[in-house]
N, C-alpha and C. Protein backbone atom coordinates (compact mmCIF):
# COMPACT_ATOMS: atom_id res chain seq x y z
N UNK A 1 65.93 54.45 -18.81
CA UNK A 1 65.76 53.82 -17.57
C UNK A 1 64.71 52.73 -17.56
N UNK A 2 63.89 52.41 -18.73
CA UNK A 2 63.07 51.93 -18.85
C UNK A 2 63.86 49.84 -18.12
N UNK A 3 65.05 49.82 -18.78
CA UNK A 3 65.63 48.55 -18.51
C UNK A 3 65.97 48.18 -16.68
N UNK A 4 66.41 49.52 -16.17
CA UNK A 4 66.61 49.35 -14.95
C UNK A 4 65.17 48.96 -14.39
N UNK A 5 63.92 49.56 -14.64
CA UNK A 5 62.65 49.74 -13.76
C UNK A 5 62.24 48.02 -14.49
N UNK A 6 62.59 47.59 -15.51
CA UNK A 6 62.39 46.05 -15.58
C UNK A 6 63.51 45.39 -14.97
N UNK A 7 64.48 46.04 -15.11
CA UNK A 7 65.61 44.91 -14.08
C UNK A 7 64.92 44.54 -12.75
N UNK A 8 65.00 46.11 -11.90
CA UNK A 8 63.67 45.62 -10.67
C UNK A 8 62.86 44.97 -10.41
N UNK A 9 61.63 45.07 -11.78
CA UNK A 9 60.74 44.40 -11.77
C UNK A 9 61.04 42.67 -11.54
N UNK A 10 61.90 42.61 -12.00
CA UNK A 10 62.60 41.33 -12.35
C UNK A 10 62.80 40.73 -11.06
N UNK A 11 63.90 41.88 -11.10
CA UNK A 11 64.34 41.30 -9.21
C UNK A 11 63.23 40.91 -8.11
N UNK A 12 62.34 42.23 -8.08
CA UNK A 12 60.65 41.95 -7.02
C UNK A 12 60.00 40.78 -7.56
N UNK A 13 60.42 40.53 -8.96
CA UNK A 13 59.09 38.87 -9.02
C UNK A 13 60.44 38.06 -8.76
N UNK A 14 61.47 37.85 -8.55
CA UNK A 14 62.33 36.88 -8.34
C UNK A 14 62.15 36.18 -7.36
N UNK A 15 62.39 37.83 -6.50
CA UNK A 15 62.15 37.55 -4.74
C UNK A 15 60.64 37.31 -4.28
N UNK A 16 59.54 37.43 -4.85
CA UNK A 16 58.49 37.01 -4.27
C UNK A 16 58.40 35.15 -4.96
N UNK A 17 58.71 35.02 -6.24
CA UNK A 17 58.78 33.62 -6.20
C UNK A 17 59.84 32.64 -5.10
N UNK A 18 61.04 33.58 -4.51
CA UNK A 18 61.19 32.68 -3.63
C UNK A 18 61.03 32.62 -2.54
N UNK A 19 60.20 33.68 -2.25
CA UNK A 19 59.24 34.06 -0.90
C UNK A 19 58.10 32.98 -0.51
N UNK A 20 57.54 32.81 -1.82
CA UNK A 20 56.36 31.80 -1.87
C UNK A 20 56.84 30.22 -1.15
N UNK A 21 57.51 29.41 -1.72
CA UNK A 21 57.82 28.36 -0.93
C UNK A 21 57.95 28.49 0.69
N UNK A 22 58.80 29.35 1.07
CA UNK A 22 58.98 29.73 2.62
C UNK A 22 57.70 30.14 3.33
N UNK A 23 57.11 31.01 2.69
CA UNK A 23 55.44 31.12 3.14
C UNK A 23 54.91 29.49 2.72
N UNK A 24 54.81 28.85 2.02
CA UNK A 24 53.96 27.58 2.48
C UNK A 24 54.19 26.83 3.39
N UNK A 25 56.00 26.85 3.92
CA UNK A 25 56.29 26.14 4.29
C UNK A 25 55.94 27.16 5.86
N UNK A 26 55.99 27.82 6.25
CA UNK A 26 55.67 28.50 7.30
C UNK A 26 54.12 28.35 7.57
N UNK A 27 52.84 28.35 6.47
CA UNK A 27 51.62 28.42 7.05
C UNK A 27 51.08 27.08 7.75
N UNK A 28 52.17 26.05 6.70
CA UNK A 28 52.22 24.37 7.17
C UNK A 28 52.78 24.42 8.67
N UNK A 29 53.48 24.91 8.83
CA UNK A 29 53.92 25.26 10.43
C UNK A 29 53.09 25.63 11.13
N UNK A 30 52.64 26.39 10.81
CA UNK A 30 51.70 27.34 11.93
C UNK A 30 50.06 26.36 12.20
N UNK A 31 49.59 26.03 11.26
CA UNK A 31 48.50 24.91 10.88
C UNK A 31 49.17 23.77 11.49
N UNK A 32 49.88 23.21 12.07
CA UNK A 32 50.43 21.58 12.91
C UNK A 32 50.58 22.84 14.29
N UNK A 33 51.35 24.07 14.47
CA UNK A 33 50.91 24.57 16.02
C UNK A 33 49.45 24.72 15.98
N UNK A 34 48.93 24.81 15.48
CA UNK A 34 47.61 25.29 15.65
C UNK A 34 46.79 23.90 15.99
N UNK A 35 46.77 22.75 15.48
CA UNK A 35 46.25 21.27 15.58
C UNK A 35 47.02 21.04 16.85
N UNK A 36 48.41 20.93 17.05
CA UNK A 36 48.93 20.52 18.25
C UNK A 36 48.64 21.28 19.46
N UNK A 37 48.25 22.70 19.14
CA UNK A 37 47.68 23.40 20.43
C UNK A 37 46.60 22.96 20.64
N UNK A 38 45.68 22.94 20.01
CA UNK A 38 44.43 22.34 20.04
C UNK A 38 44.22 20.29 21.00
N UNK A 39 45.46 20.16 20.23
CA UNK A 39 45.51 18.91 20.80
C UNK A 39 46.14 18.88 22.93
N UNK A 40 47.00 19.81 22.71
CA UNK A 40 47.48 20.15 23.86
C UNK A 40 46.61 20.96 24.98
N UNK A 41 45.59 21.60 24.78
CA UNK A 41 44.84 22.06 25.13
C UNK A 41 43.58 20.62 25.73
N UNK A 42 43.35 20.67 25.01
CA UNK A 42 42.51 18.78 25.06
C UNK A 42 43.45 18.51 26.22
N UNK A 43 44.51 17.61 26.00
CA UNK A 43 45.08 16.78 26.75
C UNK A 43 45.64 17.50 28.45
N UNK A 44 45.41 18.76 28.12
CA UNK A 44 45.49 19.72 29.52
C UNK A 44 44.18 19.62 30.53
N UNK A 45 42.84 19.59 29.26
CA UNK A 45 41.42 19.86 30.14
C UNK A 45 41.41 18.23 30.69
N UNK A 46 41.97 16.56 29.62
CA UNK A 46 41.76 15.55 30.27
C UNK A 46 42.29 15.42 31.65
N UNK A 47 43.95 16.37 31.46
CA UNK A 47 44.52 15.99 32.69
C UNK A 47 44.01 16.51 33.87
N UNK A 48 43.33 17.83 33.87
CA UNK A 48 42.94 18.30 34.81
C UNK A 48 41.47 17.45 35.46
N UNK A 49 40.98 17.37 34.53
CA UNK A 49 39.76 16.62 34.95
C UNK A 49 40.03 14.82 36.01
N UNK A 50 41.38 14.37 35.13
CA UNK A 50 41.78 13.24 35.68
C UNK A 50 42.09 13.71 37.45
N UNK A 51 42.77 14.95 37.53
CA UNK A 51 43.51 15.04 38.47
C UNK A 51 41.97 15.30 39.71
N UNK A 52 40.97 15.95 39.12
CA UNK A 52 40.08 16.50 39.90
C UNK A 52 39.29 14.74 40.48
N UNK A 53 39.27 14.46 39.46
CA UNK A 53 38.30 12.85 40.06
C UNK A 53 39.60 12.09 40.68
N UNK A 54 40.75 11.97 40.51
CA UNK A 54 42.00 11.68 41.76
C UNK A 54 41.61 11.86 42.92
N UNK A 55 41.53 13.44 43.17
CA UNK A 55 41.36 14.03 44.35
C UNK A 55 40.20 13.35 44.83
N UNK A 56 38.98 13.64 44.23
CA UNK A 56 37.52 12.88 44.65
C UNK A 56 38.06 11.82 45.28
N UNK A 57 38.58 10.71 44.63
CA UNK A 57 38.59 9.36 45.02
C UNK A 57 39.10 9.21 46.11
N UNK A 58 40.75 10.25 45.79
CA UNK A 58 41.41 10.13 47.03
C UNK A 58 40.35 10.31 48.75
N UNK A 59 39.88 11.51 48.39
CA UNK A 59 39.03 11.84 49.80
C UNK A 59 38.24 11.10 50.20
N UNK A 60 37.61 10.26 49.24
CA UNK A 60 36.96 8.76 49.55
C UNK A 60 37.54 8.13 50.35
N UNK A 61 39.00 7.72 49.74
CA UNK A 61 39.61 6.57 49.72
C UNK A 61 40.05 7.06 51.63
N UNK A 62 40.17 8.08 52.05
CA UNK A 62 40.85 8.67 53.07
C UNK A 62 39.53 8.45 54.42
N UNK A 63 38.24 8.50 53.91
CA UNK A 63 37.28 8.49 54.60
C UNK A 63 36.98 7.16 55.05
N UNK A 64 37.13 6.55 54.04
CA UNK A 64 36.89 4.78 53.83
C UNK A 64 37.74 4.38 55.20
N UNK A 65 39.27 4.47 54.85
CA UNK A 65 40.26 4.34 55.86
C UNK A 65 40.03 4.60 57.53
N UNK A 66 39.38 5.96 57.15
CA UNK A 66 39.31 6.36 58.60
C UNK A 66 38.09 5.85 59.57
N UNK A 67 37.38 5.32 59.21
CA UNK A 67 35.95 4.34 59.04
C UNK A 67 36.26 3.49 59.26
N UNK A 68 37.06 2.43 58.68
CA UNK A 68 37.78 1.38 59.14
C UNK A 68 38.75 1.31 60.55
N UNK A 69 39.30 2.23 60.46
CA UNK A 69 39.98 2.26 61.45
C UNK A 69 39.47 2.46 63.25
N UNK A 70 38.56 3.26 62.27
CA UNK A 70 37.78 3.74 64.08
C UNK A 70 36.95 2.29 64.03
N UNK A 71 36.58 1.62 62.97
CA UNK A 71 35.49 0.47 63.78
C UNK A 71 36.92 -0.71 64.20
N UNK A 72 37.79 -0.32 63.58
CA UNK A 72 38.48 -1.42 63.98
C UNK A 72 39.24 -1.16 65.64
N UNK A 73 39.59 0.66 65.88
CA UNK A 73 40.06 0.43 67.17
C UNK A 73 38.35 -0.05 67.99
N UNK A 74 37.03 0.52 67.72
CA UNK A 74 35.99 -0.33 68.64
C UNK A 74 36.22 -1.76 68.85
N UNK A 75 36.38 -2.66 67.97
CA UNK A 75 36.51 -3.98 67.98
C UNK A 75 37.88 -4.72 69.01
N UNK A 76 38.87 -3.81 69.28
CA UNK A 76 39.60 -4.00 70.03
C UNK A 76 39.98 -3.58 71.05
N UNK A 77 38.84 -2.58 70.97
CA UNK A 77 38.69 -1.97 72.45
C UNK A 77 37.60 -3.09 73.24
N UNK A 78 36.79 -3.90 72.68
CA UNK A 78 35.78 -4.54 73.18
C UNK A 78 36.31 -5.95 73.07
N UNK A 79 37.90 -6.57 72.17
CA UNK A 79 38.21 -6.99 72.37
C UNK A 79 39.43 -7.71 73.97
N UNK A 80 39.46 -6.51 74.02
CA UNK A 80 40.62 -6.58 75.17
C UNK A 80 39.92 -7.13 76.12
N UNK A 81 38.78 -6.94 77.29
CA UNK A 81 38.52 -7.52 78.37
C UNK A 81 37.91 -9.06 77.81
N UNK A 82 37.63 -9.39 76.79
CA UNK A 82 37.53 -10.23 76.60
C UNK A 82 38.71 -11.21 76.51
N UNK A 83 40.25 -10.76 75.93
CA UNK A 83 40.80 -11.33 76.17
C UNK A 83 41.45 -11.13 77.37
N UNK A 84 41.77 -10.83 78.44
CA UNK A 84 42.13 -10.90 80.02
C UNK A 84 41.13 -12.02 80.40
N UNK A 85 39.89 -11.80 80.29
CA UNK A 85 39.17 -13.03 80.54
C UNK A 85 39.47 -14.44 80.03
N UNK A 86 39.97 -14.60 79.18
CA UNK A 86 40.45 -15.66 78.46
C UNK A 86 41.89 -16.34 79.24
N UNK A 87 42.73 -15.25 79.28
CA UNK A 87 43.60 -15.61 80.28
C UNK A 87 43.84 -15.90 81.64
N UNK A 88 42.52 -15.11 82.30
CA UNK A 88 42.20 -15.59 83.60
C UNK A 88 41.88 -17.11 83.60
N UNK A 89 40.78 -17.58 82.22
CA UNK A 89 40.42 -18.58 82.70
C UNK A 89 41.32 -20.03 82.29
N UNK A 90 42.32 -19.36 81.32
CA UNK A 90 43.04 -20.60 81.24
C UNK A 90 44.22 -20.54 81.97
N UNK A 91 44.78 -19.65 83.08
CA UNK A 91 45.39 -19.63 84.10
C UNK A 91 44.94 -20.47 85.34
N UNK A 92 43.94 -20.36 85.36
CA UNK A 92 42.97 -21.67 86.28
C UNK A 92 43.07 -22.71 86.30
N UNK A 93 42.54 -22.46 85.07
CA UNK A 93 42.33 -23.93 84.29
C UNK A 93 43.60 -24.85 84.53
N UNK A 94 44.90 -24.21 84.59
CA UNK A 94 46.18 -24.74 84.47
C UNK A 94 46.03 -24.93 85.69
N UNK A 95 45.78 -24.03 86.65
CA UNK A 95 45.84 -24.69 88.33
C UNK A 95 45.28 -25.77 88.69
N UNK A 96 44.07 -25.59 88.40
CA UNK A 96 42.84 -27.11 88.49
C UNK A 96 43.42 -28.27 87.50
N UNK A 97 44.18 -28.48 86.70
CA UNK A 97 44.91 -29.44 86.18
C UNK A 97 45.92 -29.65 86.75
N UNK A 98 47.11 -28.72 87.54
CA UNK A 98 48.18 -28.99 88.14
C UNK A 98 47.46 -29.99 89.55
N UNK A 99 46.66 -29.18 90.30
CA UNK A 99 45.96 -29.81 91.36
C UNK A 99 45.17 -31.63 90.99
N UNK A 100 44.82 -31.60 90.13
CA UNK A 100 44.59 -32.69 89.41
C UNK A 100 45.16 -33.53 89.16
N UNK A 101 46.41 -33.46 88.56
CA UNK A 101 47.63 -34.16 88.62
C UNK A 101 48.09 -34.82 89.35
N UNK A 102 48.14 -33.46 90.70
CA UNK A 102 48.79 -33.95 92.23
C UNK A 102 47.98 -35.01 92.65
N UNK A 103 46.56 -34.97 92.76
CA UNK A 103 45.57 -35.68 93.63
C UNK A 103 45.96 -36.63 92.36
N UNK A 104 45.48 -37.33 91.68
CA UNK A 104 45.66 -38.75 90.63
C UNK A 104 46.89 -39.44 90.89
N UNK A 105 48.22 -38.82 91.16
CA UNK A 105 49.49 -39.44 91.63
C UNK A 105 48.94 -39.80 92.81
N UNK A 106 48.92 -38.72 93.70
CA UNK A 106 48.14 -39.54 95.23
C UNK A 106 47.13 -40.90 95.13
N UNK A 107 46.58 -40.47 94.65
CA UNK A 107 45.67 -41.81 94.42
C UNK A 107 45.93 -43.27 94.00
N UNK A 108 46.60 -43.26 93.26
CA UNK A 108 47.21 -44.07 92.24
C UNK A 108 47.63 -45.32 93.67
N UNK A 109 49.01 -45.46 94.56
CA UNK A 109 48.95 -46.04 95.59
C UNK A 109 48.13 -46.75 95.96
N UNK A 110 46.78 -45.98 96.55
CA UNK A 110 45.73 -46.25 97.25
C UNK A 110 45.10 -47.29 95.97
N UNK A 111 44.67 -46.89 94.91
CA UNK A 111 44.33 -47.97 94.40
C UNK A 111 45.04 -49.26 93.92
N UNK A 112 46.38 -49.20 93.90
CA UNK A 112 47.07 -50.58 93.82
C UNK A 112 46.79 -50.89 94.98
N UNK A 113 47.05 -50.50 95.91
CA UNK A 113 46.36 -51.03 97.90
C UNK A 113 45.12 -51.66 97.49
N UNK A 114 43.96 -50.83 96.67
CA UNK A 114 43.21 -51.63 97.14
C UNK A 114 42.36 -52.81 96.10
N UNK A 115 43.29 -52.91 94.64
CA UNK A 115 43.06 -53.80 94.42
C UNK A 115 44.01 -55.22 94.61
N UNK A 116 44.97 -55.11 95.21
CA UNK A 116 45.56 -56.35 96.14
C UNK A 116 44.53 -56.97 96.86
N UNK A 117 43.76 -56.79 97.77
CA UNK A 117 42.76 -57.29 98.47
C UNK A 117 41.68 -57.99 97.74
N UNK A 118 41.00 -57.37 96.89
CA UNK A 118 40.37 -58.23 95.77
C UNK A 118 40.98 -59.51 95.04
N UNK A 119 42.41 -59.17 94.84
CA UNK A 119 43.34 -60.24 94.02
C UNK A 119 43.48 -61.51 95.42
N UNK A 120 43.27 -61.11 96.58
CA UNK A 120 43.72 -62.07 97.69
C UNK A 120 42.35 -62.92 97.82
N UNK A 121 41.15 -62.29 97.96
CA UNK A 121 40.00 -62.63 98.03
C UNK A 121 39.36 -63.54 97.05
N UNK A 122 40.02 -63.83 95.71
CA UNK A 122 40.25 -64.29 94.44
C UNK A 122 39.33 -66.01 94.87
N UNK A 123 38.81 -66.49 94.10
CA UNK A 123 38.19 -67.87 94.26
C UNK A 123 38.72 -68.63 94.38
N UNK A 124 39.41 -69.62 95.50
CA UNK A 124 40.64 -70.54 95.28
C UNK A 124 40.06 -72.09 94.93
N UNK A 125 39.40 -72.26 95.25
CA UNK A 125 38.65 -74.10 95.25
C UNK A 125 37.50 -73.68 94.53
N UNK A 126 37.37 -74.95 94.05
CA UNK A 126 36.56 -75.49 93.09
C UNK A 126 35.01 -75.59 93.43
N UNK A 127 35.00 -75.34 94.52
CA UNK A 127 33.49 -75.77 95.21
C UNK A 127 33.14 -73.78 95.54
N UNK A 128 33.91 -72.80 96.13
CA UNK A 128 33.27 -71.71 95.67
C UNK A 128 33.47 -71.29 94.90
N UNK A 129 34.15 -71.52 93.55
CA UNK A 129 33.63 -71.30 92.13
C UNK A 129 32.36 -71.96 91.60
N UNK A 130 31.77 -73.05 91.90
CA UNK A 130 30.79 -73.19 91.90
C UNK A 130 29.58 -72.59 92.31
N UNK A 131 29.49 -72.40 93.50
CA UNK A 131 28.77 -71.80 94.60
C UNK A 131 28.71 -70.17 93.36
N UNK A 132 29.67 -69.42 93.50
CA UNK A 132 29.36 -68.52 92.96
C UNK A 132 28.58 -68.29 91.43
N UNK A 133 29.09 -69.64 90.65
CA UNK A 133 28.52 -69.85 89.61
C UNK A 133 26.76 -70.17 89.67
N UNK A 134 26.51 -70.69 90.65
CA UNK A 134 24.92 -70.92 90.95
C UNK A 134 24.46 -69.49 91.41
N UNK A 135 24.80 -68.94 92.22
CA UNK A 135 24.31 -67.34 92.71
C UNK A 135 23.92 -66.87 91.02
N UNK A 136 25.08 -66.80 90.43
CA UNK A 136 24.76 -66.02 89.20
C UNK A 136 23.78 -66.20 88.62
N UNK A 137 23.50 -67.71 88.22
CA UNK A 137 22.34 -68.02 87.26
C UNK A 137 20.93 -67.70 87.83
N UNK A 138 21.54 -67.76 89.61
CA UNK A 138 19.82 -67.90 90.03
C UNK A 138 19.51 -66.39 89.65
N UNK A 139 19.94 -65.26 89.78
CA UNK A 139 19.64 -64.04 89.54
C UNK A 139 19.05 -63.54 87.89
């Protein structure tokens, strides 16, 4: 039996030499999970950390807003009577120009009336164009 217990022997170193490759190739496996967990782990604590200063900012960013907003409804709350006032006064304003209008057409007449009279009164002879010409100088 001595040949059988070396046949075995044979067989057990056969199978552990081709055991060996599959074990390297398995510890090489396990050593890249082990780096990639490691790496994945990392890139879990960046994300979380990213997500936590997100949030921060966000609640900033939400406060900022709401800050703005309230000074901006003040500004238009203190805007408004200011503008009614604005419209009161250029509602006026439009009246006192319509009225303005009216009276300057009225007028208008009256002053062709009354520079006709001046145009009639006009210097006709030569002797009170003179006359007037001496008044002037004496002054």
């Amino acid at each position: 039996m001595p040949w059988l217990e070396t046949g075995l022997d044979l067989l057990v170193l056969l199978l552990l030499g081709a055991t060996l490759p599959c074990a390297l190739r398995l510890e090489r496996a396990l050593r890249a999970a082990r780096g990639d967990r490691a790496a994945l782990e990392g890139s879990a604590a960046g994300l979380g950390e990213a997500t936590r200063l997100a949030e921060a900012a966000s609640i900033r960013l939400r406060a900022t807003a709401e800050g703005a907003g309230r000074q901006l409804a003040e500004k238009l709350a203190a805007a408004e009577p200011l503008r009614d006032d604005l419209r009161y006064l250029v509602e006026r304003a439009e009246a006192m120009a319509d009225r303005l209008e009216v009276l300057v057409r009225a007028a208008r007449p009256m002053a062709s009336e009354a520079a006709a009279p001046a145009e009639a009164g006009a210097v006709r002879s030569q002797a009170e164009r003179d006359l007037l010409r001496a008044l002037r100088t004496v002054r």
